[in-house]
N, C-alpha and C. Protein backbone atom coordinates (compact mmCIF):
# COMPACT_ATOMS: atom_id res chain seq x y z
N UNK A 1 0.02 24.85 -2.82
CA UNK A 1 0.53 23.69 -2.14
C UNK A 1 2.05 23.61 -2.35
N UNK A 2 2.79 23.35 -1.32
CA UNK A 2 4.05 23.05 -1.46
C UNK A 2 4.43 22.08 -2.61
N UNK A 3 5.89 21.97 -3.00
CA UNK A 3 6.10 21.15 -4.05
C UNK A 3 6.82 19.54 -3.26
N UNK A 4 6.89 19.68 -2.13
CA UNK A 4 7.32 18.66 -1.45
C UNK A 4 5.85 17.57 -1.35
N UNK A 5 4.70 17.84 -1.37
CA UNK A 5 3.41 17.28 -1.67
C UNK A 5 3.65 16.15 -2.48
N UNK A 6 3.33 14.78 -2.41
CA UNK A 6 3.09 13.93 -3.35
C UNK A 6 2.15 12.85 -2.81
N UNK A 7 1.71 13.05 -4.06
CA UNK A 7 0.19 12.61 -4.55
C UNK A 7 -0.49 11.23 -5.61
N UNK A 8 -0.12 10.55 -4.86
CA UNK A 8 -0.38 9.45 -5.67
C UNK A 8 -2.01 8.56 -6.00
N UNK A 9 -2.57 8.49 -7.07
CA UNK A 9 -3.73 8.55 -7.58
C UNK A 9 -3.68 6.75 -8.18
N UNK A 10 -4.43 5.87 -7.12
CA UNK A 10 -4.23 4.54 -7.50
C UNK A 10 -5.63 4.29 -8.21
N UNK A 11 -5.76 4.08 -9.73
CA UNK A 11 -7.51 3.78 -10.71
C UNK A 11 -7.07 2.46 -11.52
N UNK A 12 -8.16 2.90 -12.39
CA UNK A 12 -8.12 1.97 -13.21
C UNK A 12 -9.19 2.35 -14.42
N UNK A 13 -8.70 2.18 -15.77
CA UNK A 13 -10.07 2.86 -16.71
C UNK A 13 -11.18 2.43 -16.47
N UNK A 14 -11.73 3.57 -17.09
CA UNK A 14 -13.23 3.83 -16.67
C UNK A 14 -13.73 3.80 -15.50
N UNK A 15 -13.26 3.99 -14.55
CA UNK A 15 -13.75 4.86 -13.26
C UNK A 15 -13.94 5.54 -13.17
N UNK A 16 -15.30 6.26 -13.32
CA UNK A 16 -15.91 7.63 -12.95
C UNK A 16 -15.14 8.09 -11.43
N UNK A 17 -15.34 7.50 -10.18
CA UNK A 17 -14.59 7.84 -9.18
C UNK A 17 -12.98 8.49 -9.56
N UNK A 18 -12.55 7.46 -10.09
CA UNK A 18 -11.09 7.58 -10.35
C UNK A 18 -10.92 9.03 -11.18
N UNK A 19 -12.09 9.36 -12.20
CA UNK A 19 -11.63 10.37 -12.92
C UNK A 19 -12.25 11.84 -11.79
N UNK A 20 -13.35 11.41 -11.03
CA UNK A 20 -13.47 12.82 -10.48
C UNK A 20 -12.53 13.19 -9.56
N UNK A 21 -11.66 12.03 -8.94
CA UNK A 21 -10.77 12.93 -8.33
C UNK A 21 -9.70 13.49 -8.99
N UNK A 22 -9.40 12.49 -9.98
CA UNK A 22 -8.42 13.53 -10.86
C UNK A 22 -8.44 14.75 -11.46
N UNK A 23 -9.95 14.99 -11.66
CA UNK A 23 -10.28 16.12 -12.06
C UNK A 23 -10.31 17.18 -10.99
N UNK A 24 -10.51 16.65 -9.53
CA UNK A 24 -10.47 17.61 -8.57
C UNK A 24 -9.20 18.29 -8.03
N UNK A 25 -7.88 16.88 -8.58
CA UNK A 25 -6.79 17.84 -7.87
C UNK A 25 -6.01 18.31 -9.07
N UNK A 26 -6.57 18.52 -10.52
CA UNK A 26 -6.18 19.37 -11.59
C UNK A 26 -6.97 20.77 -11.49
N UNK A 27 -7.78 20.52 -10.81
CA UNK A 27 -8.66 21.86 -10.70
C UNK A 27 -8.04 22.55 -9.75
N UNK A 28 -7.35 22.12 -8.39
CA UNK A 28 -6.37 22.79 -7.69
C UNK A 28 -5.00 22.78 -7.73
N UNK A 29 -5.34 22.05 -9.08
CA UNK A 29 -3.52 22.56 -9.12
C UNK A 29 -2.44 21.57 -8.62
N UNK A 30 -3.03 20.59 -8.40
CA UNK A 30 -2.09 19.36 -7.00
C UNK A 30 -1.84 18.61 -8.09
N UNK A 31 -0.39 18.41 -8.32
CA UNK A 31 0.26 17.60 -8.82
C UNK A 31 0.20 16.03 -8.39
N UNK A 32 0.31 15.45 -9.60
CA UNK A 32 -0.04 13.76 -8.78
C UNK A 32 -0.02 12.76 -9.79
N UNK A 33 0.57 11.57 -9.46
CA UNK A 33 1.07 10.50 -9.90
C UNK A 33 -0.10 9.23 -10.21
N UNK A 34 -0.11 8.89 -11.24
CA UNK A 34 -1.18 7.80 -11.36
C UNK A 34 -0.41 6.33 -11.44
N UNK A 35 -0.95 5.19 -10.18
CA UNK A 35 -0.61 3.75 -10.61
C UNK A 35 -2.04 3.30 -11.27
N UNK A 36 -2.01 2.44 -12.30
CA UNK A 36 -3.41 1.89 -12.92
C UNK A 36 -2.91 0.85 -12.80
N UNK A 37 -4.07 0.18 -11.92
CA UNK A 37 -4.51 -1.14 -11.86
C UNK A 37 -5.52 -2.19 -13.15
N UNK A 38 -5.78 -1.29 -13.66
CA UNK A 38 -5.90 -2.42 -14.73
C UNK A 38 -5.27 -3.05 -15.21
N UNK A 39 -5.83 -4.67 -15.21
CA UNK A 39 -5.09 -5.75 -15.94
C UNK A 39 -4.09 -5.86 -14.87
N UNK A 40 -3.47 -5.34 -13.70
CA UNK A 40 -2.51 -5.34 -13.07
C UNK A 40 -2.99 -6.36 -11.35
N UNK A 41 -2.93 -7.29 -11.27
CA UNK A 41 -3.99 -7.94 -10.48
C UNK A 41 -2.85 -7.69 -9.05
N UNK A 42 -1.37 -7.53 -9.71
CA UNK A 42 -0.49 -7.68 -8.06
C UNK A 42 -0.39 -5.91 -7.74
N UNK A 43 -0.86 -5.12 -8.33
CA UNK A 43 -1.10 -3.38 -7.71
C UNK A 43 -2.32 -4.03 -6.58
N UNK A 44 -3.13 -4.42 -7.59
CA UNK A 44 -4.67 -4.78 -6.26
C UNK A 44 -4.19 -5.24 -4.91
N UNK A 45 -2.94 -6.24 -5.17
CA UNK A 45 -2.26 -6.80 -4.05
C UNK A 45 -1.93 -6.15 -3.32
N UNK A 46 -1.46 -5.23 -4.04
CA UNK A 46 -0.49 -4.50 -3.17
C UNK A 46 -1.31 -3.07 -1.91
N UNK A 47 -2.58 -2.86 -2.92
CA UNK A 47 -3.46 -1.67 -1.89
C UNK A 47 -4.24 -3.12 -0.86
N UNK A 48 -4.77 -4.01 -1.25
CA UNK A 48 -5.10 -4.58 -0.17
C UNK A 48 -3.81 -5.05 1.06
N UNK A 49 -2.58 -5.41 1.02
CA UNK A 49 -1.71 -4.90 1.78
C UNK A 49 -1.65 -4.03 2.87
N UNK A 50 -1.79 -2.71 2.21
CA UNK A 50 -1.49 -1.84 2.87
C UNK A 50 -3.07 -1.11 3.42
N UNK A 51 -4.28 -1.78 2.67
CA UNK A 51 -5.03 -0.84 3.07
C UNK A 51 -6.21 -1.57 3.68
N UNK A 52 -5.82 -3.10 3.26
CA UNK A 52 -6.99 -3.60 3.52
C UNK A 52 -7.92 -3.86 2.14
N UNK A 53 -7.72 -3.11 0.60
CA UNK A 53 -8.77 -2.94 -0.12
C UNK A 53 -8.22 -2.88 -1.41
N UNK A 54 -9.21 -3.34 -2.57
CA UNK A 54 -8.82 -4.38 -3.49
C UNK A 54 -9.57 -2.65 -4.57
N UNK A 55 -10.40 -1.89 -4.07
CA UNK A 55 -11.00 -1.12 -5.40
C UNK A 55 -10.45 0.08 -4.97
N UNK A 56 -10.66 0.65 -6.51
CA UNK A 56 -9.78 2.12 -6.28
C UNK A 56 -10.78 3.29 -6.84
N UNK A 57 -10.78 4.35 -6.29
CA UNK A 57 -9.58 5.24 -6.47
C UNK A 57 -9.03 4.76 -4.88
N UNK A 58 -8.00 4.88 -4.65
CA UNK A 58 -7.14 5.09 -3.64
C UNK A 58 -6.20 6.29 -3.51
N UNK A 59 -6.04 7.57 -2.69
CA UNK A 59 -5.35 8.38 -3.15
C UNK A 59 -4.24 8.33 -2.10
N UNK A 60 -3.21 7.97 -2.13
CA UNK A 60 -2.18 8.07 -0.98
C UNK A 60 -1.33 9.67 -1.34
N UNK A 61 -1.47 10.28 -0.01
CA UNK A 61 -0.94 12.04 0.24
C UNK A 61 0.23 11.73 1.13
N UNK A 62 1.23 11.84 0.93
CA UNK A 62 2.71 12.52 1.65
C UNK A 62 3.25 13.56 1.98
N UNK A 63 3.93 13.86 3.07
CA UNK A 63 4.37 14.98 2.96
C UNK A 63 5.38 15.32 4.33
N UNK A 64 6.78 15.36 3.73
CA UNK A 64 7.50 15.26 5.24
C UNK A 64 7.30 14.09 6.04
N UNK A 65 6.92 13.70 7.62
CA UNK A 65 6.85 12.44 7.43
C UNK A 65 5.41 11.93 7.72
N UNK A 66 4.16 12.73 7.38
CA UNK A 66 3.13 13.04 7.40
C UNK A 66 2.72 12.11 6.01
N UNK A 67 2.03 11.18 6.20
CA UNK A 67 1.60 10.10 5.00
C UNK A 67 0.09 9.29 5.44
N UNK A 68 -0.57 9.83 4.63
CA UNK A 68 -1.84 9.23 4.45
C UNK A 68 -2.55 8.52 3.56
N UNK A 69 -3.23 7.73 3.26
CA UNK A 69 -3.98 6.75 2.19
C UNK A 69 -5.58 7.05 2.29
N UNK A 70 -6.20 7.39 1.57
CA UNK A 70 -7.44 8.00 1.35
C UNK A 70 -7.70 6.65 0.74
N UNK A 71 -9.39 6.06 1.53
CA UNK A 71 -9.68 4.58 0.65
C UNK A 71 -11.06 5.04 0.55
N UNK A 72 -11.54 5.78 1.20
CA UNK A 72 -12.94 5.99 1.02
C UNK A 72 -13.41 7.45 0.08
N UNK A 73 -14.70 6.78 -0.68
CA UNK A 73 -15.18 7.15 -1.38
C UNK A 73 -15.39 8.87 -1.36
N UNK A 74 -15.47 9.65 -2.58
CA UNK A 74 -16.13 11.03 -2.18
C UNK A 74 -14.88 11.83 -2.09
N UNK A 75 -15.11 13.47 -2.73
CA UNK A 75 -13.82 13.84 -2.53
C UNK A 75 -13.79 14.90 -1.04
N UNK A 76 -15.09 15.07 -0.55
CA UNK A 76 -15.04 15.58 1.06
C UNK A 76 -13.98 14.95 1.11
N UNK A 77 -14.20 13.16 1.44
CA UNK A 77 -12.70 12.52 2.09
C UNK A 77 -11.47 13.17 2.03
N UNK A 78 -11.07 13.13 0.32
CA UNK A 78 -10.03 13.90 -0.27
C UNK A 78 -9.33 15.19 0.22
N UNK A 79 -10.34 15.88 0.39
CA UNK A 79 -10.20 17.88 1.05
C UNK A 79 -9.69 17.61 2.35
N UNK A 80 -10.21 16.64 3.30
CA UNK A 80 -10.20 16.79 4.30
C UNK A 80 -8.64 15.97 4.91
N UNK A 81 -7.86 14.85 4.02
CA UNK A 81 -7.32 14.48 4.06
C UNK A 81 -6.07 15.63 3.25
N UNK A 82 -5.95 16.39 2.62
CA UNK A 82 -5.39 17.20 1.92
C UNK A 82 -5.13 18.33 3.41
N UNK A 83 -6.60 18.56 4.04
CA UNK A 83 -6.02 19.66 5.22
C UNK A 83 -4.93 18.95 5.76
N UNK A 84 -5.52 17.99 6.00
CA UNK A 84 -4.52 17.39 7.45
C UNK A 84 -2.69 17.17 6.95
N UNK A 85 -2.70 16.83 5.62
CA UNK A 85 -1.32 17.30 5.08
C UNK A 85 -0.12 18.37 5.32
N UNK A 86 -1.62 19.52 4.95
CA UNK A 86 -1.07 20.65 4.43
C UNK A 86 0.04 21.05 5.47
């Protein structure tokens, strides 16, 4: 993956969700930024904002002026949102 890629990984502890995707884009190698919403009630604010949605994982992908927000569950979503990046 290019290094212009950024990858931002919105959780909160103990999220199994939250940790399998992290584990999925360490397994490929995709560099990426974590906001944690725990205890943090105006981050929640801030993805319902922009996304409509208050639970996370949320993974927002950039790239050039190509920018996407992944809200749904599952890392199919993830892969498939990662093609459309690439």
């Amino acid at each position: 993956m290019s290094h212009s890629l950024s990858v931002i990984v919105w959780s909160k502890e103990g999220c199994h969700y939250c940790a399998e995707v992290k584990q999925y884009l360490e397994e490929k190698e995709i560099e990426y930024q974590t906001v944690d919403v725990t205890n943090h009630d105006e981050r929640r604010d801030i993805l319902e904002l922009k996304y409509g949605v208050r639970y996370v994982p949320v993974v927002e992908i950039g790239k050039g002026n190509v920018y996407e927000g992944v809200t749904e569950l599952g890392i199919p979503h993830l892969e498939k949102a990662l093609e459309r990046v690439k």
